[in-house]
Protein backbone atom coordinates (compact mmCIF):
# COMPACT_ATOMS: atom_id res chain seq x y z
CA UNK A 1 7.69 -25.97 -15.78
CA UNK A 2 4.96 -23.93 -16.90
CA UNK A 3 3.52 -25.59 -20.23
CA UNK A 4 3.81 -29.71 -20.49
CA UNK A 5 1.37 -31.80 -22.46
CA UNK A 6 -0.66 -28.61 -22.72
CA UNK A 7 -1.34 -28.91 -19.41
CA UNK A 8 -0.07 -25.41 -16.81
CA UNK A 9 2.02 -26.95 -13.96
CA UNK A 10 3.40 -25.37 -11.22
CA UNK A 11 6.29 -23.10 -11.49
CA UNK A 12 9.82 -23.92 -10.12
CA UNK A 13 11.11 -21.67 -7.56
CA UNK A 14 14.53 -21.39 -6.14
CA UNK A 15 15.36 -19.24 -3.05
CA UNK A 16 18.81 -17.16 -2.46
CA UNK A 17 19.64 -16.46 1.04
CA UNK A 18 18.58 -19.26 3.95
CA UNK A 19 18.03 -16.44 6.97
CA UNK A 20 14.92 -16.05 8.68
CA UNK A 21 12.69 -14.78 5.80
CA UNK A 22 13.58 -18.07 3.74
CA UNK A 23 12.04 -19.97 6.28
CA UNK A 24 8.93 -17.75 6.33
CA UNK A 25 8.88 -17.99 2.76
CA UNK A 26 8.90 -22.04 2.71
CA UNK A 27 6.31 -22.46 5.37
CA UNK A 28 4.17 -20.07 3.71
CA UNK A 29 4.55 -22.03 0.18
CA UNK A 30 4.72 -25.61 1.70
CA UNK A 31 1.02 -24.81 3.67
CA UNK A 32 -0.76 -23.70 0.23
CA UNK A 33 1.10 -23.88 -2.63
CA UNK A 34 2.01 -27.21 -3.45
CA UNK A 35 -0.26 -26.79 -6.66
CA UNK A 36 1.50 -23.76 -7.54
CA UNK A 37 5.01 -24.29 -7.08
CA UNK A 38 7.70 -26.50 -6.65
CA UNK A 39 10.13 -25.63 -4.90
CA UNK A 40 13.36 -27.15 -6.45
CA UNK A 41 16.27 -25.42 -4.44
CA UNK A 42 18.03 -23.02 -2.28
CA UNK A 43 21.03 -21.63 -2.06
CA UNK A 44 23.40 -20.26 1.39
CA UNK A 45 26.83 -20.14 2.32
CA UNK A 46 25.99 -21.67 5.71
CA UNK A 47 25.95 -25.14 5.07
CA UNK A 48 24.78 -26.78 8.42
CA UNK A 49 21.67 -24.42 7.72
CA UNK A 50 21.34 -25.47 4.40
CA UNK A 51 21.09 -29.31 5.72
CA UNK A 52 18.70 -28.11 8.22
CA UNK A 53 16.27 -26.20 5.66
CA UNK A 54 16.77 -29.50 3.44
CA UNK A 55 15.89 -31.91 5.86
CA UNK A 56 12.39 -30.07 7.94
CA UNK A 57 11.33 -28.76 3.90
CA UNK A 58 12.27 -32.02 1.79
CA UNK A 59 13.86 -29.54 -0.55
CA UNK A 60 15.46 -31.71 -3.54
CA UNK A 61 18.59 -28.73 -4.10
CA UNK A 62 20.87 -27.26 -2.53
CA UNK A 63 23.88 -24.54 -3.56
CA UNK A 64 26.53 -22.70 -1.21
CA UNK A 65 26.83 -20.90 -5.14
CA UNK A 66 24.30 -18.48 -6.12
CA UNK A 67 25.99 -19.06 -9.95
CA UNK A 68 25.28 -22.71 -9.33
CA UNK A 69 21.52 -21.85 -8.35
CA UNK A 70 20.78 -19.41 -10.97
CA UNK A 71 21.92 -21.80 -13.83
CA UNK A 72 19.99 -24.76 -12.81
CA UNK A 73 17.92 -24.93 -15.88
CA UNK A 74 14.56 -26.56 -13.80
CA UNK A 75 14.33 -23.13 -11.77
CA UNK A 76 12.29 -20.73 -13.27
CA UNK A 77 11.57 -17.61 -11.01
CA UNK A 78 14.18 -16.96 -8.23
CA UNK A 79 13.73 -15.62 -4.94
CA UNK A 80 16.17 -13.32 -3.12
CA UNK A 81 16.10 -13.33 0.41
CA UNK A 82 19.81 -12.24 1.38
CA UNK A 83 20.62 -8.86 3.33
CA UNK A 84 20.20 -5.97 1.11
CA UNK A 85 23.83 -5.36 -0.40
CA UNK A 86 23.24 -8.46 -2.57
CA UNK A 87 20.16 -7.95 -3.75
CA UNK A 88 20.90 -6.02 -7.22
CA UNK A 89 23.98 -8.44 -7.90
CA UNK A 90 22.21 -11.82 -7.59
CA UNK A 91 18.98 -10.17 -9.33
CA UNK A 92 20.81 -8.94 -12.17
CA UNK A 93 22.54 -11.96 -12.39
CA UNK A 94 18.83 -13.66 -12.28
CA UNK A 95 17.29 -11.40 -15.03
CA UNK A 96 20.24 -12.14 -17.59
CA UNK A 97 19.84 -15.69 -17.21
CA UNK A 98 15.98 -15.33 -17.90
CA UNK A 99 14.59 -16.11 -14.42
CA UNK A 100 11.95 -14.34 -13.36
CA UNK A 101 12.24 -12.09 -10.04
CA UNK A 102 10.83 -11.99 -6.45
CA UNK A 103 13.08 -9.60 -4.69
CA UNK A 104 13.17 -8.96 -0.62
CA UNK A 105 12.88 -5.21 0.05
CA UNK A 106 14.58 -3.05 -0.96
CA UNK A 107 15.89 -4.99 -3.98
CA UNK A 108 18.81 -2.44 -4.34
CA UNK A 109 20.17 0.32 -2.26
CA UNK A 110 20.19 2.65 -5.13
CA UNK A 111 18.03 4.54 -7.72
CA UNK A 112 20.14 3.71 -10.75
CA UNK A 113 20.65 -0.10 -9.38
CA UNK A 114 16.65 -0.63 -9.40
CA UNK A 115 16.05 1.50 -12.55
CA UNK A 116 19.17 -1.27 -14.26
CA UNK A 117 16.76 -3.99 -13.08
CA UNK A 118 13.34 -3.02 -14.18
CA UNK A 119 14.98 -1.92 -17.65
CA UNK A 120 16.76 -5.59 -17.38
CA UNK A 121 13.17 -7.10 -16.96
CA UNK A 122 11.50 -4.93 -19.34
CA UNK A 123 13.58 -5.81 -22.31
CA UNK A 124 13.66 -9.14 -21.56
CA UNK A 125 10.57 -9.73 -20.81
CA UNK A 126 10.62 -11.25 -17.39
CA UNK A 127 8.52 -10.89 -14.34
CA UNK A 128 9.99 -9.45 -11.60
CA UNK A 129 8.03 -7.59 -8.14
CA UNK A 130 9.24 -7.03 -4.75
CA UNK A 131 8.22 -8.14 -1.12
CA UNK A 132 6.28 -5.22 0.16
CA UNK A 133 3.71 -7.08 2.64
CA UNK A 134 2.26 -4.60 3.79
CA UNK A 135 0.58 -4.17 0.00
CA UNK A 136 -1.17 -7.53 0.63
CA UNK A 137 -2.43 -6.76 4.29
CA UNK A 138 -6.28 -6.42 4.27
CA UNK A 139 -6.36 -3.42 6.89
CA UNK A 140 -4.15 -1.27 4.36
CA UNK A 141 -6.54 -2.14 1.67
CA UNK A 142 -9.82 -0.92 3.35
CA UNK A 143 -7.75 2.07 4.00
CA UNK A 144 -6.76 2.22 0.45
CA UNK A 145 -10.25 1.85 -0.34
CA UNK A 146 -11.34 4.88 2.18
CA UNK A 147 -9.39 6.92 0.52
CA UNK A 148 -10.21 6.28 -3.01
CA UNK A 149 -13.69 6.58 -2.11
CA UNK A 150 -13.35 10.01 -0.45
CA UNK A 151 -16.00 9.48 2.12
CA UNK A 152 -14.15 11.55 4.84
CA UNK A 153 -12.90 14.30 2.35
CA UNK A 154 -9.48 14.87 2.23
CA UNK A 155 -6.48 13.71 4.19
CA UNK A 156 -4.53 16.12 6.00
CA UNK A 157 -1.73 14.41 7.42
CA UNK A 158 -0.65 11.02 8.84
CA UNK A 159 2.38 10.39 10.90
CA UNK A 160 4.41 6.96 11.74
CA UNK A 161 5.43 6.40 15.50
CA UNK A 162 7.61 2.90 14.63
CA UNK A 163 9.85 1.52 17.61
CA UNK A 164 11.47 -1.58 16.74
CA UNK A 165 13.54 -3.72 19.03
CA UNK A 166 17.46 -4.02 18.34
CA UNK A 167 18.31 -6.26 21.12
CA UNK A 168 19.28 -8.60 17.61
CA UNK A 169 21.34 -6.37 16.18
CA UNK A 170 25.06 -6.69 17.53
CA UNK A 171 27.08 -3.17 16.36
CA UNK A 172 28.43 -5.64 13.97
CA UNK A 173 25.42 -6.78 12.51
CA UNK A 174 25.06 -5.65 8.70
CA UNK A 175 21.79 -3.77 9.57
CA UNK A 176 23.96 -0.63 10.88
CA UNK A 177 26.54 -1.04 7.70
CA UNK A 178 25.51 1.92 5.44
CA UNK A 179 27.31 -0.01 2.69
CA UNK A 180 25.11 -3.03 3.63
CA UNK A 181 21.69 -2.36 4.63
CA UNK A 182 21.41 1.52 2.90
CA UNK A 183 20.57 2.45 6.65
CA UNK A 184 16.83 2.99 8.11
CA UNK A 185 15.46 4.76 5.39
CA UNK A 186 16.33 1.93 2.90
CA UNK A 187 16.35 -0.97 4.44
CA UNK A 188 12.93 -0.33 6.80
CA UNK A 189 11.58 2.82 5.41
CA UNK A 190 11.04 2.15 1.69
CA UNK A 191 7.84 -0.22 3.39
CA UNK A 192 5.66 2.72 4.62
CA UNK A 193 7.19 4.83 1.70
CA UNK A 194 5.33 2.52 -0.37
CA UNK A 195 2.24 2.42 1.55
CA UNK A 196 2.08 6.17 1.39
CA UNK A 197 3.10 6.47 -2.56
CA UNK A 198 0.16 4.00 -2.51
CA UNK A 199 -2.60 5.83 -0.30
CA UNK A 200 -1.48 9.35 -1.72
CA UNK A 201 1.13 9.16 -4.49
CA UNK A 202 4.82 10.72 -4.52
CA UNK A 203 5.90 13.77 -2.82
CA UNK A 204 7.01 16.72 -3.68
CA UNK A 205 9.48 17.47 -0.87
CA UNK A 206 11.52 15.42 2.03
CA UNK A 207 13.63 16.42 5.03
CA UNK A 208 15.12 14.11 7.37
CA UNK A 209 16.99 13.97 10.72
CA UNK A 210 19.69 10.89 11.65
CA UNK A 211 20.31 10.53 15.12
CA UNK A 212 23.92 8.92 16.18
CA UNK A 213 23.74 7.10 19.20
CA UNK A 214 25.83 8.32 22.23
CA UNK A 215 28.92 7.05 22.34
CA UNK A 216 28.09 4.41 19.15
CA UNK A 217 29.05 5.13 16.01
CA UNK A 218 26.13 4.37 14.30
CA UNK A 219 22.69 5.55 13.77
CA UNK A 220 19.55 4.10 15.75
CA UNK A 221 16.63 6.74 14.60
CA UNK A 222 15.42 8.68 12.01
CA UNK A 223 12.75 11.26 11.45
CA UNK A 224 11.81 12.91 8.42
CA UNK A 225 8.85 14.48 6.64
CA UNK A 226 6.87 14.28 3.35
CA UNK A 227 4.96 17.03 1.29
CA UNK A 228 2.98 15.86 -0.80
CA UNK A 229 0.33 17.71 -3.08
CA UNK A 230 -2.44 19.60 -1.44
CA UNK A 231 -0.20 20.16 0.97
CA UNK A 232 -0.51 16.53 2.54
CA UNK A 233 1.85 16.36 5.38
CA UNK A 234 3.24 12.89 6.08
CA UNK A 235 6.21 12.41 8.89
CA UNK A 236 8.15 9.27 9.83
CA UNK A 237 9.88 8.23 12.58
CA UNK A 238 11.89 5.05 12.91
CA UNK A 239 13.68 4.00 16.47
CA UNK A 240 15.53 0.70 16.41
CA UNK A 241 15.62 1.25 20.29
CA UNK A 242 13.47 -1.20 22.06
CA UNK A 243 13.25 -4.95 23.35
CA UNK A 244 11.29 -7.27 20.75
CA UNK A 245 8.77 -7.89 23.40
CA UNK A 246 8.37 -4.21 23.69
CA UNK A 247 8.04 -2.72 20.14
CA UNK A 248 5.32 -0.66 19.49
CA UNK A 249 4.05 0.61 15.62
CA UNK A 250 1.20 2.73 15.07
CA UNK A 251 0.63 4.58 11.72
CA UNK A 252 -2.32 7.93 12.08
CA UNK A 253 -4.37 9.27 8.81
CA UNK A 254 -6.31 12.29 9.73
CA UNK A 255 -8.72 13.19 6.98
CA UNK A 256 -11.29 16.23 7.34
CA UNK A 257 -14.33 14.26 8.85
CA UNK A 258 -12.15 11.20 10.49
CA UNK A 259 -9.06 9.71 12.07
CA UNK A 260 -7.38 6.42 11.57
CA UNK A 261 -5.24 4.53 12.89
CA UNK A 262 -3.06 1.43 11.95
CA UNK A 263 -1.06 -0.62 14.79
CA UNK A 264 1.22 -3.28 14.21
CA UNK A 265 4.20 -3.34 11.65
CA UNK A 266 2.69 -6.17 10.83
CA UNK A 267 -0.66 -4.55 10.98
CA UNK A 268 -2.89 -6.14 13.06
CA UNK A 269 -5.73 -3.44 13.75
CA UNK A 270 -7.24 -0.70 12.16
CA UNK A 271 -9.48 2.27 13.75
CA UNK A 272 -11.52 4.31 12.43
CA UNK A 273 -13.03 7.13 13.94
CA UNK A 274 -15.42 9.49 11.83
CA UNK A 275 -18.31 11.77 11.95
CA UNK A 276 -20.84 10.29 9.43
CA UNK A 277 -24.04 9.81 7.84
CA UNK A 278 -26.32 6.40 7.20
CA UNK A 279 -24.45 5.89 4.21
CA UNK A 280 -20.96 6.48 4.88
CA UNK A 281 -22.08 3.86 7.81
CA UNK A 282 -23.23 1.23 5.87
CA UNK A 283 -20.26 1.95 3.08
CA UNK A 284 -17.47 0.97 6.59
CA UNK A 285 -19.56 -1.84 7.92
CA UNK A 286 -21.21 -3.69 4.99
CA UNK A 287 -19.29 -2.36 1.61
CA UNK A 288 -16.08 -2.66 2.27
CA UNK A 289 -16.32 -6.19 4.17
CA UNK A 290 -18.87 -7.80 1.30
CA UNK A 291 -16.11 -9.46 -0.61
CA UNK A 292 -13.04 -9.40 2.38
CA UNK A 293 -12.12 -12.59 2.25
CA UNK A 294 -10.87 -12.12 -1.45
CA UNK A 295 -7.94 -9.49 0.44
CA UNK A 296 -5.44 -11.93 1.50
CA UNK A 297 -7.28 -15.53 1.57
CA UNK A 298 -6.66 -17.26 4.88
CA UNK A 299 -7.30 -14.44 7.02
CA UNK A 300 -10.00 -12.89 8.28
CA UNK A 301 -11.33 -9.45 9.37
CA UNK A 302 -13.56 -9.07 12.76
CA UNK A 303 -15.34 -5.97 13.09
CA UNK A 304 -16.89 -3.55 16.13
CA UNK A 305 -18.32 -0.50 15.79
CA UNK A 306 -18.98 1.71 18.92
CA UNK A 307 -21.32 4.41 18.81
CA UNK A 308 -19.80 7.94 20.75
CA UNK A 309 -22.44 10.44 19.92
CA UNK A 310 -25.57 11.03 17.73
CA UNK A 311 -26.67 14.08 16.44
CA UNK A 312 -30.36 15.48 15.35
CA UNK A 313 -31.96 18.97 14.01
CA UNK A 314 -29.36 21.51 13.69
CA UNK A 315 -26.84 19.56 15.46
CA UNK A 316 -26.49 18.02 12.72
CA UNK A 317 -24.86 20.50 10.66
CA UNK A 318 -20.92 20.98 11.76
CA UNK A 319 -18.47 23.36 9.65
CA UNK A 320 -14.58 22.53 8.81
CA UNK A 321 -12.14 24.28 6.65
CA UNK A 322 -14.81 27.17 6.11
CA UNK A 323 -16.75 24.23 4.46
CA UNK A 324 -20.39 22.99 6.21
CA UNK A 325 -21.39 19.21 6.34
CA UNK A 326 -24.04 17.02 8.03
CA UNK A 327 -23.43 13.99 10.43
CA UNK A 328 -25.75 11.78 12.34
CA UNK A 329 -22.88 9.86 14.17
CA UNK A 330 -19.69 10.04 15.56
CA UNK A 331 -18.40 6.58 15.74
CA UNK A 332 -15.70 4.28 16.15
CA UNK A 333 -14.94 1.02 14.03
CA UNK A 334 -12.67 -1.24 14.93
CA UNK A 335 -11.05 -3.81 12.13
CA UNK A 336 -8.68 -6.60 13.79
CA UNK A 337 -7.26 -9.54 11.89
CA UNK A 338 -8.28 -13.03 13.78
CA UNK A 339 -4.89 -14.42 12.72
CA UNK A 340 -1.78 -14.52 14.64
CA UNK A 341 0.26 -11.39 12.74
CA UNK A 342 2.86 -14.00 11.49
CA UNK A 343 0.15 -15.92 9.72
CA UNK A 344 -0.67 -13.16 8.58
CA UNK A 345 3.27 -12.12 7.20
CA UNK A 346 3.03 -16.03 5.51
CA UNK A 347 -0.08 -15.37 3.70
CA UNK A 348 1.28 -11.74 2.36
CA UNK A 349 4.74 -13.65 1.05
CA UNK A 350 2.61 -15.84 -0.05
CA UNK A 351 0.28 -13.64 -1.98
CA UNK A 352 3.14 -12.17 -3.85
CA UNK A 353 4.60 -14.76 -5.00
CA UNK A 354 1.34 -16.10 -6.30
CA UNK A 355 0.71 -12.67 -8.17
CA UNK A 356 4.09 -13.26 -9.51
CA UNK A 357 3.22 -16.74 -10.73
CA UNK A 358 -0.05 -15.57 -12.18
CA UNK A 359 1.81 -12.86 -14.08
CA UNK A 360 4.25 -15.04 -15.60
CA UNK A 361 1.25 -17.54 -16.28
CA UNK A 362 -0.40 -15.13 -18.61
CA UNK A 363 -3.40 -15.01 -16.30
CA UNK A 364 -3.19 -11.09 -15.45
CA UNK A 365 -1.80 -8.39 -17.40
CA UNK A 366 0.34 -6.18 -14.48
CA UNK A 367 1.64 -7.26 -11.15
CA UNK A 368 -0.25 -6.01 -8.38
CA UNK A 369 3.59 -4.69 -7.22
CA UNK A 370 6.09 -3.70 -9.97
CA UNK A 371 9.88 -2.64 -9.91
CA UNK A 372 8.48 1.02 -10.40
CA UNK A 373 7.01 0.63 -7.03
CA UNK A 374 10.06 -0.34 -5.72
CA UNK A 375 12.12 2.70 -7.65
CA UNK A 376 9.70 5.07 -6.09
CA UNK A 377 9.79 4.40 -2.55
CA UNK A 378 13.46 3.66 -2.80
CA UNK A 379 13.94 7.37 -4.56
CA UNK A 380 12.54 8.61 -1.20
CA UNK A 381 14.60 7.06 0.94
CA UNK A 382 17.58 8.41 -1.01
CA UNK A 383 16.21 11.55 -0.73
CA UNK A 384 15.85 11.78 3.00
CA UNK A 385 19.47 10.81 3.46
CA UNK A 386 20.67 13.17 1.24
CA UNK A 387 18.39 15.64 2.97
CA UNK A 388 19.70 14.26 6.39
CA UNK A 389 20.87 16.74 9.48
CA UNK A 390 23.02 14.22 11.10
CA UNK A 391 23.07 14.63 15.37
């Protein structure tokens, strides 16, 4: 409950859906947020998993009936953590009973389904943000912070090489169900849709490409480009192609004075490569690390910084886009994250659902992620499969 005795206590959470992400979502809130929430109950159709999830997380409820769940007066903010088709039914059905809302991305598979929610939450006013990790991951937020500060001019472009493993995913598996999952661009693209909408704000065009697999009838990759204003080029390619063990994600920012790179869907490392001065230095190495360990508490940020060339007198002075501009350095800073990346993945759950609590707490004004996030990225990903060449 939130208010007894005058006293704020910890709010009661109930989950919906009992599949991987549940689990990462109860070990994340059983490690540090017994002071912050209780969890009172989850619901599944799989029963045997339902005992199993009872018995390692002494969960007090459990409901094969998402009805059930939802009108179990203790809960107060629900979780949905089912496969993507049910995700605007059981939060709809969440928001009219005056719960508030954690959704898993995407939280609806389309435009008018999300823009029904956040008008849902809006009038009644409830809570409700979505799961986008990636938000909470401290290498995305010194990059965020790069590019607010405009140290390295302006970006250019920045493309996404993402190979993800299928070995999983059976042809039946829901993930290839268009009526299911939305496909690539909604179910896994809407993350680095965000990220960008985030670093650079909406576009102004899309164009995609959906490739069929031979002899399959169902799509495995995906590319697909972004213009966004100043003529930012941003392209995207998704291939659900590889062994687990083998994926590979890397996600490249080139600005006009320095190149970036992000690895790791769960990102893990971040390098930065830049011609710079004494300042711009200090602002990589000392600025943006003096309060880190407010990004995502729990993990922490090592640093190296490698020194390729120095410059003095008039080699200094370098000229780019008919523009000239003085450097002392060319270097190249490495950020890495001394957490195993699945620690990492808890702690970003985690951080969400505490901004979620906080928000319905009265203790900040706006979620740090808001259904219009989620409307945003998810109107992109529409828009690259209408724009889709299918081959």
């Amino acid at each position: 409950m939130l208010l007894k005795g005058g006293i704020i206590t910890p709010i009661d959470i109930g989950i919906i859906g009992a599949g991987w992400i549940c689990e990462m979502i109860l070990d994340s809130l059983q490690k540090k947020g017994k002071d912050k929430f209780n969890l009172t109950a989850v619901c599944d159709v799989n029963t045997a998993r339902l005992q199993e999830l009872k018995s390692k997380y002494a969960i007090d409820k459990i409901y094969t009936s998402a009805d059930e769940l939802i009108k179990d007066s203790k809960t107060e903010s629900i979780v949905i953590a089912t496969p993507p088709f049910l995700h605007f039914e059981m939060g709809k059905k969440a928001l009219e009973a005056g719960k508030h809302l954690f959704l898993e991305k995407p939280g609806s598979l389309t435009v008018e389904q999300m823009e029904e929610l956040a008008d849902i939450s809006s009038r009644k006013g409830l809570k409700a943000t979505i799961d986008y990790v990636m938000r909470r991951n401290p290498l995305y937020i010194i990059l965020k912070k790069i590019c607010d500060a405009k140290i390295f001019g302006f970006p250019e472009r920045a493309y996404l090489e993402n190979y993800a493993h299928d070995d999983h995913l059976l042809p039946s598996h829901w993930f290839w169900d268009y009526e299911k999952s939305g496909g690539i661009w909604v179910e896994h693209g809407v993350h680095f849709f965000d990220i960008v909408n985030w670093l650079f704000k909406m576009p102004v065009k899309v164009q995609a490409i959906n490739f069929v697999r031979n002899g399959e009838a169902l799509i495995d990759r995906v590319y697909g480009f972004s213009l966004h204003e100043g003529n930012v080029v941003i392209s995207y390619y998704h291939s659900f192609t590889k062994p687990e063990a083998f994926e590979k994600t890397s996600f490249h920012f080139i600005f006009d004075r320095a190149y970036a790179r992000v690895d790791g869907w769960i990102p893990e490392k971040l390098e930065v490569e830049a011609l710079l001065n004494k300042e711009e230095e200090e602002f990589l190495t000392e600025t943006l690390l003096r309060n880190s360990d407010d990004y995502l508490p729990g993990v922490n940020i090592d640093i190296n910084c490698n020194i390729l060339a120095e410059y003095k007198g008039d080699s200094r002075f370098f000229k780019g886009k008919g523009k000239f501009f003085t450097a002392s350095r060319r270097v190249k800073i490495e950020f890495s994250l001394k957490q195993d990346r699945w620690e990492v993945y808890k702690a970003s759950i985690f951080k969400g659902i505490e901004d979620l609590t906080e928000a319905i707490k009265d203790k900040k004004e706006s979620l740090e992620v808001t259904l219009e996030d989620a409307l945003n990225s998810l109107k992109i990903a529409r828009d690259m499969e209408k724009s889709s060449i299918k081959i």
